[in-house]
C-alpha atoms as a PDB file:
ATOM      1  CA  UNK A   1     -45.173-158.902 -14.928  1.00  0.00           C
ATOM      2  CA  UNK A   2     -45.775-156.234 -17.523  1.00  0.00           C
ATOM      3  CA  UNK A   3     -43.262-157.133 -19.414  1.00  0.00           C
ATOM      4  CA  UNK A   4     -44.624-161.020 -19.246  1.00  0.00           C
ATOM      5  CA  UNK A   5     -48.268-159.232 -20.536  1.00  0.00           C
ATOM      6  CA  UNK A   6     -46.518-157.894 -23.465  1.00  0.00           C
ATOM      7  CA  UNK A   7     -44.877-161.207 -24.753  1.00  0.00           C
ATOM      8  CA  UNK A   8     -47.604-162.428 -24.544  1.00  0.00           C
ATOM      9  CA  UNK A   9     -49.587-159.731 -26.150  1.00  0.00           C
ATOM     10  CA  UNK A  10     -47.251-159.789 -29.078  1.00  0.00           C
ATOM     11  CA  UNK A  11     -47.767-163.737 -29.628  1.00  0.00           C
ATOM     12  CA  UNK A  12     -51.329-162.995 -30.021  1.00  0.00           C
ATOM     13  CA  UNK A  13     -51.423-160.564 -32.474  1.00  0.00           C
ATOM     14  CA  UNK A  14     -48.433-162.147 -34.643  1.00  0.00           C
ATOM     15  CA  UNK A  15     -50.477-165.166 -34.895  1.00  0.00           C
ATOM     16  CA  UNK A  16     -53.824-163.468 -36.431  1.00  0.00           C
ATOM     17  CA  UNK A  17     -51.472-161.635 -38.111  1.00  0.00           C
ATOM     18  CA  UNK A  18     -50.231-164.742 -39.818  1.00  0.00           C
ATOM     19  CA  UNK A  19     -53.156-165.570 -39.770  1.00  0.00           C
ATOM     20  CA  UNK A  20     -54.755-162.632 -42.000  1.00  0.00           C
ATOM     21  CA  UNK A  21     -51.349-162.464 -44.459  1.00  0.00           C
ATOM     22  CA  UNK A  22     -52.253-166.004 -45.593  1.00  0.00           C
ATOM     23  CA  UNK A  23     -55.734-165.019 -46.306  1.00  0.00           C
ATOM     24  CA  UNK A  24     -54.041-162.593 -48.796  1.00  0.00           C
ATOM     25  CA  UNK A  25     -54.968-159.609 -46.387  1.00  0.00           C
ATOM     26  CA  UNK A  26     -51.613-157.240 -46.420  1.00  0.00           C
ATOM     27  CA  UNK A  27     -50.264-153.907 -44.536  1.00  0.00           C
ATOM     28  CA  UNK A  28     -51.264-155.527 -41.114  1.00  0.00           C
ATOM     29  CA  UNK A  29     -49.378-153.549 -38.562  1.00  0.00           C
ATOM     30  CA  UNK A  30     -49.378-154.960 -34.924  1.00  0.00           C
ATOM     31  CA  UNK A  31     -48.965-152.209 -32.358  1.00  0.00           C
ATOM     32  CA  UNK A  32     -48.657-152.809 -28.099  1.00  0.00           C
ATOM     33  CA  UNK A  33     -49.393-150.019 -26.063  1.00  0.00           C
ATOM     34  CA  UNK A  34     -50.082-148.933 -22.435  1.00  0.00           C
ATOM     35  CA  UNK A  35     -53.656-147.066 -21.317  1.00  0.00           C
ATOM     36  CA  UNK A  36     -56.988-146.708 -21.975  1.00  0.00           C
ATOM     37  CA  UNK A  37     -57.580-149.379 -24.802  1.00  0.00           C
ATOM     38  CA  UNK A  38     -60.022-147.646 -26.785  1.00  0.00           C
ATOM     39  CA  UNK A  39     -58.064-143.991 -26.334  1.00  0.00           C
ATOM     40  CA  UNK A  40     -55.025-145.777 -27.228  1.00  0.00           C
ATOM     41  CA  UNK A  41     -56.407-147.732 -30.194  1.00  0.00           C
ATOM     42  CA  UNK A  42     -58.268-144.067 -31.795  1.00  0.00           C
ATOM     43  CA  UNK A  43     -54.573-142.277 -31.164  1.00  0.00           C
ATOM     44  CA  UNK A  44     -52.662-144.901 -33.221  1.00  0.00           C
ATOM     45  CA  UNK A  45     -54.886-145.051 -35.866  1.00  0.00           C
ATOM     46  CA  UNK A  46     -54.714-141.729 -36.428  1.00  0.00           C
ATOM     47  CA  UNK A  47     -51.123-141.524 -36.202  1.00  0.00           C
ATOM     48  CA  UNK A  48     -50.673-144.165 -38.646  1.00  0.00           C
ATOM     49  CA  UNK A  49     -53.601-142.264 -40.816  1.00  0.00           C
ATOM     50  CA  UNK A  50     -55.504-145.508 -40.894  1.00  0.00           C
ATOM     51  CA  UNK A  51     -57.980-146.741 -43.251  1.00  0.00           C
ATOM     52  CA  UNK A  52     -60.091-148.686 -41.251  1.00  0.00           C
ATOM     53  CA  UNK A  53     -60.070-150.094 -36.976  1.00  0.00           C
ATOM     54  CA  UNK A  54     -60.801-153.742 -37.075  1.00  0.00           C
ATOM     55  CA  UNK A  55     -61.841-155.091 -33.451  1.00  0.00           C
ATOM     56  CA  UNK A  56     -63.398-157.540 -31.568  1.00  0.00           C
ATOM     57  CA  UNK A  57     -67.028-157.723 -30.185  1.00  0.00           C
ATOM     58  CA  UNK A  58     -68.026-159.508 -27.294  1.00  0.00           C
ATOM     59  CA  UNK A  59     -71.467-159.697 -28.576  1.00  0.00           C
ATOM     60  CA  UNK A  60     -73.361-163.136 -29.714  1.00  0.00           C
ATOM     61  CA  UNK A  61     -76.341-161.312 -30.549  1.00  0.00           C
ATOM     62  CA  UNK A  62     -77.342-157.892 -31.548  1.00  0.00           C
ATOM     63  CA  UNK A  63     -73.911-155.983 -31.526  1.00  0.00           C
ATOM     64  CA  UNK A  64     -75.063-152.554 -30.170  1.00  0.00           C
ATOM     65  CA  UNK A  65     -76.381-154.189 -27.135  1.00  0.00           C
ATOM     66  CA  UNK A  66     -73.732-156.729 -26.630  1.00  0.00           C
ATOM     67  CA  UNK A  67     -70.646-154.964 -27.726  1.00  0.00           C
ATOM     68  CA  UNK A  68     -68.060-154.584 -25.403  1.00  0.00           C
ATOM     69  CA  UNK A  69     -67.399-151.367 -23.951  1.00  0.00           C
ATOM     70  CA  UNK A  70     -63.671-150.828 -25.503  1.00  0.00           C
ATOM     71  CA  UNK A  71     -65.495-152.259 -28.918  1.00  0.00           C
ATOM     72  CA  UNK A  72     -68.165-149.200 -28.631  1.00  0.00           C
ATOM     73  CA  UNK A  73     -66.169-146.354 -27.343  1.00  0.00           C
ATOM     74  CA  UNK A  74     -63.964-147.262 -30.669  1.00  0.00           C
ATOM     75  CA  UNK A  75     -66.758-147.435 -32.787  1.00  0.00           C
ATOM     76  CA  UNK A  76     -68.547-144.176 -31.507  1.00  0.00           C
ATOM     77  CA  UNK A  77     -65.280-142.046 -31.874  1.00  0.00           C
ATOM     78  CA  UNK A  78     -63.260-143.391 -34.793  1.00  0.00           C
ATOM     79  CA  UNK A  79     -63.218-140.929 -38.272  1.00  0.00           C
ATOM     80  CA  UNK A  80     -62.658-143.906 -39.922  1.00  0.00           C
ATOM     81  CA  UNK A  81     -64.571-147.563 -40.455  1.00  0.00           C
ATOM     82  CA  UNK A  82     -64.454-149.257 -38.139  1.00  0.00           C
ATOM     83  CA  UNK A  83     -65.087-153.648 -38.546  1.00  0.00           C
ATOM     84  CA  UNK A  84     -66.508-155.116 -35.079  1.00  0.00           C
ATOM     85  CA  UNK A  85     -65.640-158.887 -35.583  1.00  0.00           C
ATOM     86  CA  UNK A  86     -67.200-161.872 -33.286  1.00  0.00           C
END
């Protein structure tokens, strides 16, 4: 099963990566890990010394009151920018 998650983690995020690159974005790296998302998302960007977190919102509205709770643990902690995207 877990490995089953992670294909199909990995065809996500290479096609938004493909996505981005044709949009002339570059230095995308696509990373799957195991635990606490927003722990986990923190620790690799600062192991990869990161310029700026780029995640998803669950929000429609106001963003600090819709926000998903991975979404706003990231963007309390992180050091660096972080984008919340709709």
């Amino acid at each position: 099963y877990q490995a089953a998650l992670d294909r199909k983690a990995k065809t996500i995020l290479t096609h938004y990566k493909t996505a981005l690159t044709s949009k002339g974005l570059t230095g995308i790296k696509t990373i799957v890990r195991q635990g606490h998302p927003a722990e986990e998302i923190l620790k690799t960007a600062r192991e990869l010394k990161s310029d700026v977190i780029i995640v998803g919102s669950r929000g429609k509205r106001t963003a600090h009151l819709f926000m998903g709770s991975v979404s706003r643990e990231v963007a309390e902690n992180a050091n660096i920018p972080v984008l919340l995207v709709k």
